[in-house]
N, C-alpha and C. Protein backbone atom coordinates (compact mmCIF):
# COMPACT_ATOMS: atom_id res chain seq x y z
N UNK A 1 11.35 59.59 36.94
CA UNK A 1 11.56 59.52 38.36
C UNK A 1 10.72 58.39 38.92
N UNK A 2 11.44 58.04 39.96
CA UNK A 2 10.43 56.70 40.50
C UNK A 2 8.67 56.92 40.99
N UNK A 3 9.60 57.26 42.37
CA UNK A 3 7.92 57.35 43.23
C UNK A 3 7.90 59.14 43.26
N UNK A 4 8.56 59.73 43.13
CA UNK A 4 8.45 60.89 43.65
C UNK A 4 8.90 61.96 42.42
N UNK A 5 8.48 63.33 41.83
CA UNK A 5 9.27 63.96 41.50
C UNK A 5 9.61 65.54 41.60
N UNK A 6 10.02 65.86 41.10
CA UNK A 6 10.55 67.15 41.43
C UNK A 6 9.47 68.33 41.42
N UNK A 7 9.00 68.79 42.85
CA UNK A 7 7.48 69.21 43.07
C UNK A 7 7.26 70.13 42.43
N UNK A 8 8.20 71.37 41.89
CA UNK A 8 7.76 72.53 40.77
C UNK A 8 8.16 72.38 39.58
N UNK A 9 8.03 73.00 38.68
CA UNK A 9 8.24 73.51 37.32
C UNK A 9 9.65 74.25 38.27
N UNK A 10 9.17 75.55 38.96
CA UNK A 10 10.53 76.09 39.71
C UNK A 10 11.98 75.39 40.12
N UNK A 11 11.13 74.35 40.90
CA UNK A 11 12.96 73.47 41.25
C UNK A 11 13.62 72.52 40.26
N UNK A 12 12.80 72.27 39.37
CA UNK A 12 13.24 71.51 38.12
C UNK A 12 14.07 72.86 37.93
N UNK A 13 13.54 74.48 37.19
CA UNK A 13 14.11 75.17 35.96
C UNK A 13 15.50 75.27 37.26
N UNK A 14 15.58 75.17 38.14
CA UNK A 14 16.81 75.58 39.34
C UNK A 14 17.78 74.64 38.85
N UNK A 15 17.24 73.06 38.91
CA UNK A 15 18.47 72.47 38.80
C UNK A 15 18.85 72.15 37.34
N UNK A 16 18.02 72.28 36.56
CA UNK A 16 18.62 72.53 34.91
C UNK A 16 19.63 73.84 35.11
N UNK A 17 19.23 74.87 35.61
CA UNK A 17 20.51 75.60 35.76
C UNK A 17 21.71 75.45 36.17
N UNK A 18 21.30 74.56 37.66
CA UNK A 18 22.76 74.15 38.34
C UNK A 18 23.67 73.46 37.15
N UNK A 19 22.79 72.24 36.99
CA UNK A 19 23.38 71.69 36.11
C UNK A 19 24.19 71.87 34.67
N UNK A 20 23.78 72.86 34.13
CA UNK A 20 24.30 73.35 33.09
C UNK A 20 25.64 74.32 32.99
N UNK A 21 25.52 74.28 34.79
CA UNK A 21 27.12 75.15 35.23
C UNK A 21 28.01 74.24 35.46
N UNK A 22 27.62 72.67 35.21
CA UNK A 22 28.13 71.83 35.32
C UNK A 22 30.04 71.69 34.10
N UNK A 23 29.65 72.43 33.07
CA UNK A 23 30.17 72.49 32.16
C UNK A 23 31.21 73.80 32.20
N UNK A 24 31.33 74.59 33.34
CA UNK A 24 31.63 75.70 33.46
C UNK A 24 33.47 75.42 33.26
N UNK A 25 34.38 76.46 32.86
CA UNK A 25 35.43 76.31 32.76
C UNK A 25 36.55 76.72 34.46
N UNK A 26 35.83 77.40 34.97
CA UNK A 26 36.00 77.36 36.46
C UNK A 26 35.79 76.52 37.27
N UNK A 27 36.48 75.86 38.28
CA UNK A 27 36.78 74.86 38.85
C UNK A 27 35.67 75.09 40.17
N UNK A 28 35.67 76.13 40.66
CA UNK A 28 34.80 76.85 42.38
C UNK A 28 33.46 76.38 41.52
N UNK A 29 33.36 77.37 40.38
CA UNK A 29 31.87 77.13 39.89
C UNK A 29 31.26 75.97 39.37
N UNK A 30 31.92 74.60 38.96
CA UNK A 30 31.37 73.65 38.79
C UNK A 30 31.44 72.91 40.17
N UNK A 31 32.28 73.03 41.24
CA UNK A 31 32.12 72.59 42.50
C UNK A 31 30.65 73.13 43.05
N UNK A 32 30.81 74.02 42.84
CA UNK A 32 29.24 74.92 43.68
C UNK A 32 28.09 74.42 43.12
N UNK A 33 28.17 74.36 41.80
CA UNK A 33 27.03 74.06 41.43
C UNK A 33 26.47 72.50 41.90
N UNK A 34 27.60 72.01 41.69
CA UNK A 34 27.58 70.15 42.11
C UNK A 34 26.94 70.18 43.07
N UNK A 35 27.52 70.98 43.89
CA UNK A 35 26.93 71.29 45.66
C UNK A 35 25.85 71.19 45.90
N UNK A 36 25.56 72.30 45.33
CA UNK A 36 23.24 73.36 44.98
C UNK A 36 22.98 72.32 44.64
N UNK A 37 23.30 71.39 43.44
CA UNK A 37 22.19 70.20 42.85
C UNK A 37 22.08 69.17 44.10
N UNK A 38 22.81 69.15 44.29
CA UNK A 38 22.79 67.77 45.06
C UNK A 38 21.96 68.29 46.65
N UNK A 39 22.41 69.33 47.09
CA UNK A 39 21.56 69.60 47.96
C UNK A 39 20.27 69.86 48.02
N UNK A 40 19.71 70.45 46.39
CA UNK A 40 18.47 70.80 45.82
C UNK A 40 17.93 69.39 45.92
N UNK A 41 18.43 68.06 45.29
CA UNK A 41 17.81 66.63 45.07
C UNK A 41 17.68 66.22 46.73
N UNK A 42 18.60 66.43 47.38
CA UNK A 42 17.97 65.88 48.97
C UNK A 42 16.83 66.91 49.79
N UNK A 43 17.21 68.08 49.18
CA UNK A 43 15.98 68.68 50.09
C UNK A 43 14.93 68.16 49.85
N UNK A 44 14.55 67.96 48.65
CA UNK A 44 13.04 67.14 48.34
C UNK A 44 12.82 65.92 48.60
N UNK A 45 13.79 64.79 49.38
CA UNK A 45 13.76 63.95 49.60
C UNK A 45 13.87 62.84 48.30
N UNK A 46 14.90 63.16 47.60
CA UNK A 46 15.26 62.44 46.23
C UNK A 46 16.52 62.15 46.18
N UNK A 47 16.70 61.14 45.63
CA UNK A 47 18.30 60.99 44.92
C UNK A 47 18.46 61.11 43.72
N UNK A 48 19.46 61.17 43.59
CA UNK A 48 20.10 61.16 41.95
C UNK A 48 19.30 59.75 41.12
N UNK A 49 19.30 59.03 41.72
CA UNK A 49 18.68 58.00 40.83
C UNK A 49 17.24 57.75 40.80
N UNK A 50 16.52 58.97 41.75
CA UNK A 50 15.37 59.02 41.17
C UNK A 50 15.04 60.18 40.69
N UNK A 51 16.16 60.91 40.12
CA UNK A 51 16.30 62.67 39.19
C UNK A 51 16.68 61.81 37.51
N UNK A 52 17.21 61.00 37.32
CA UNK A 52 17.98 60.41 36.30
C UNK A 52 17.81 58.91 36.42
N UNK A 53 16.48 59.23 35.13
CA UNK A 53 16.19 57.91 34.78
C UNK A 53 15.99 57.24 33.12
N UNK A 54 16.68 56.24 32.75
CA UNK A 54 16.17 56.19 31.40
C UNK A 54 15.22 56.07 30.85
N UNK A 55 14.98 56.69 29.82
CA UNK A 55 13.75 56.43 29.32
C UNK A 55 13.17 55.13 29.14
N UNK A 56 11.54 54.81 29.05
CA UNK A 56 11.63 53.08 29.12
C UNK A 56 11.90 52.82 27.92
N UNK A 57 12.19 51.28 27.93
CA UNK A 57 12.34 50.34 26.67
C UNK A 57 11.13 50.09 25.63
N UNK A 58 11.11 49.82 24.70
CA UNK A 58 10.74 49.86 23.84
C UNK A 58 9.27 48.73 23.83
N UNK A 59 9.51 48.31 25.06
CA UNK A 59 8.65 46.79 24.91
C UNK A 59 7.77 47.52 26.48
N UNK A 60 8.25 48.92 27.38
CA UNK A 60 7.25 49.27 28.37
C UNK A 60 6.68 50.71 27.33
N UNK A 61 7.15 51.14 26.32
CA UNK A 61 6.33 51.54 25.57
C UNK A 61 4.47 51.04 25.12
N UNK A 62 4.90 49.97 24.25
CA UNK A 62 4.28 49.42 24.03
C UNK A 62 3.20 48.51 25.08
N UNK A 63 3.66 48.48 25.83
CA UNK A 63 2.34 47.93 27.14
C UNK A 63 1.98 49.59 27.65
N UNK A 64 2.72 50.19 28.19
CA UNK A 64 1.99 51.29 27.95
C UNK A 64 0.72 51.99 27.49
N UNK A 65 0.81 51.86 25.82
CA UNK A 65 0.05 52.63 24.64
C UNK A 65 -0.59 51.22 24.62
N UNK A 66 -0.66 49.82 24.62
CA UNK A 66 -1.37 48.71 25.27
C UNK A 66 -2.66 48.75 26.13
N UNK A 67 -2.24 49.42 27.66
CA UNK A 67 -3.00 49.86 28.80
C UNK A 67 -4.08 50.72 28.41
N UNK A 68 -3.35 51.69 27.95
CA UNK A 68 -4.33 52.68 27.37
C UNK A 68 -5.59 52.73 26.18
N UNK A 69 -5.58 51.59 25.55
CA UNK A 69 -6.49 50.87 25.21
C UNK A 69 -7.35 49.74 26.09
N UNK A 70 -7.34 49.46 27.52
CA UNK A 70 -8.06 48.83 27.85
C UNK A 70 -9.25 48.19 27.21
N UNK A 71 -10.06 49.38 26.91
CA UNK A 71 -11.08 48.34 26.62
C UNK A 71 -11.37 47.71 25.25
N UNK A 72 -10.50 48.18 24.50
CA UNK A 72 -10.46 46.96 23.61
C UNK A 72 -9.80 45.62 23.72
N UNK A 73 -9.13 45.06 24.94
CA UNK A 73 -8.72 43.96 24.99
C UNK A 73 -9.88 43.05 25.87
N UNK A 74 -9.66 42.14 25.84
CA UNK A 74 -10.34 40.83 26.42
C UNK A 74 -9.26 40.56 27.97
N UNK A 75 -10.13 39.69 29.02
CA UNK A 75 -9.62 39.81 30.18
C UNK A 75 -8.30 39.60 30.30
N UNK A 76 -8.05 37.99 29.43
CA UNK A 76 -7.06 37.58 29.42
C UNK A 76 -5.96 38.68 29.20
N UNK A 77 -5.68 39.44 28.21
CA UNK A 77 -4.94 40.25 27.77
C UNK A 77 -4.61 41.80 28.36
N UNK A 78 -6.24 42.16 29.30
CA UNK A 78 -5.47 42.96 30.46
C UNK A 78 -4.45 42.84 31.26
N UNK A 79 -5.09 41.02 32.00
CA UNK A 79 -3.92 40.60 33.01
C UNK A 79 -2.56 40.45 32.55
N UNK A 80 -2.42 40.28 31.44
CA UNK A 80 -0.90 40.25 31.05
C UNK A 80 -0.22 41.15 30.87
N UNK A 81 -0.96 42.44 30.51
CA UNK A 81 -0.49 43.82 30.45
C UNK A 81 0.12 44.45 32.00
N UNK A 82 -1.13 43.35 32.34
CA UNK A 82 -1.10 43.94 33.78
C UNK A 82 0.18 43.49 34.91
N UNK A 83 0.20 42.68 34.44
CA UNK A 83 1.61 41.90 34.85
C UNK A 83 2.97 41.80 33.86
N UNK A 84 2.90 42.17 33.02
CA UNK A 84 4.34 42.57 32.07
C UNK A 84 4.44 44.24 32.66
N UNK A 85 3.66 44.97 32.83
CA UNK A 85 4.13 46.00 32.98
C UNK A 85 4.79 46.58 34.50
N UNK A 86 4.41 45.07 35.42
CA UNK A 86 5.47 45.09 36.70
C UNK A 86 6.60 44.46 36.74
N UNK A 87 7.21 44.19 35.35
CA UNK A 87 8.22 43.27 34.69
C UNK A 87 9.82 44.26 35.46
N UNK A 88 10.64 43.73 35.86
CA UNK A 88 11.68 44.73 36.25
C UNK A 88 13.04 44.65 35.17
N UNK A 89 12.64 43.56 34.29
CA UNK A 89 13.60 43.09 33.54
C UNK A 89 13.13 42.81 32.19
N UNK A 90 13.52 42.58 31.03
CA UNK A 90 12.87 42.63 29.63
C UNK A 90 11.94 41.17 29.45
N UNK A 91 11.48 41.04 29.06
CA UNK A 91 10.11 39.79 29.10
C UNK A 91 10.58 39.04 28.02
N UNK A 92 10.38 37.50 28.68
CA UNK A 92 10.64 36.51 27.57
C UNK A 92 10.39 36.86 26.36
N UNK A 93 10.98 35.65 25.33
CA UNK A 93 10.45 35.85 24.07
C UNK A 93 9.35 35.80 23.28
N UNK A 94 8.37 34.56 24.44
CA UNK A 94 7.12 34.06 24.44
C UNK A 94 5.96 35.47 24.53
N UNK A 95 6.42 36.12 25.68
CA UNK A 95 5.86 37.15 26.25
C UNK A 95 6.16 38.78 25.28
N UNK A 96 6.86 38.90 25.10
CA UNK A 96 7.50 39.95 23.70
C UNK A 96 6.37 39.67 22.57
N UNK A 97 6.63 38.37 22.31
CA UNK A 97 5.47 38.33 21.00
C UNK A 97 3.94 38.34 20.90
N UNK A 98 3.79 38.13 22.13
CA UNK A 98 2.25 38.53 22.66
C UNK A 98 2.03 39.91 22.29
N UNK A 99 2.80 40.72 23.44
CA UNK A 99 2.96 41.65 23.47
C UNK A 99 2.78 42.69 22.45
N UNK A 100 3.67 42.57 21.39
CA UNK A 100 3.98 43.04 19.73
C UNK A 100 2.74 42.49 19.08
N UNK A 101 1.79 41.63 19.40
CA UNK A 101 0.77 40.85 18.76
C UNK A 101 -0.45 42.20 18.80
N UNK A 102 -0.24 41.94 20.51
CA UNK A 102 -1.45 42.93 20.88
C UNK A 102 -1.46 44.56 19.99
N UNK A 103 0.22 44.78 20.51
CA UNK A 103 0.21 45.94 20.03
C UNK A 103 -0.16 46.58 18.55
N UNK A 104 0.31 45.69 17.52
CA UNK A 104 0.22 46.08 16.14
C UNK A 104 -1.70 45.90 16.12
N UNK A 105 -2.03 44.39 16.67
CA UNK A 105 -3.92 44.75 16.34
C UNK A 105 -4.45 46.35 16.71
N UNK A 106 -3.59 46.27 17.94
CA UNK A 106 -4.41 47.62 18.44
C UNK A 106 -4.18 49.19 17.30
N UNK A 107 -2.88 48.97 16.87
CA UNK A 107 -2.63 49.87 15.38
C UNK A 107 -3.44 49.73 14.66
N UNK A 108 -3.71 48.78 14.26
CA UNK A 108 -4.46 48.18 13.14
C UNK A 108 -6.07 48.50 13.37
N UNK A 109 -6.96 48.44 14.37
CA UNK A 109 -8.13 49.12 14.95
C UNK A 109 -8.14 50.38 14.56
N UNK A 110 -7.36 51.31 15.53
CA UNK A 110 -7.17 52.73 15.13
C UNK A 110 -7.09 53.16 13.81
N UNK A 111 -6.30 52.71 12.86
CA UNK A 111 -6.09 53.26 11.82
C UNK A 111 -7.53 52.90 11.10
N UNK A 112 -8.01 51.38 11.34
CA UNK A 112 -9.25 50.97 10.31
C UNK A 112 -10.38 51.29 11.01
């Protein structure tokens, strides 16, 4: 979810339910349910597209589990973390291999 998400454990297990009536062989009951979800996602002040999001890519993984090593990097290599990871789109090729650089040393620490 973006900025916001779904404030209980409760209204999440609600709309996994709705949703799963989604599949229903009755026509009223997958209407209704459509209904409840969608009214459940605006009551909280959400949309669908911030209920349903993909998982990240493989390269905000890795800056990720990156970040979280802070202090084993050097300045230079924060700021780039720090700025690939406000990336909205997949990062050059230049920037990828940094990236994959950092990441495997930082494997490579941990394990040794």
């Amino acid at each position: 979810m973006t900025a916001r998400a779904l404030v209980t454990p409760k209204l999440v297990a609600r709309l996994v339910q709705l949703c799963g009536m989604f599949g229903s062989s009755h026509d009223g009951e997958r209407a209704n349910a459509a209904a409840l979800a969608d009214r459940l996602v605006r009551q909280v002040g959400l949309t669908w597209a911030d209920v349903i999001v993909p998982p990240p890519a493989e390269w905000q993984h890795m800056a990720l589990v990156c970040r979280a090593h802070a202090h084993s990097l050097n300045d230079r290599e924060r700021d780039f973390l720090a700025n690939i990871g406000r990336l909205r789109k997949p990062p050059s090729d230049k920037q990828l291999d940094w990236l994959i650089a950092i990441y495997e040393r930082l494997q490579m620490e941990s394990v040794g």
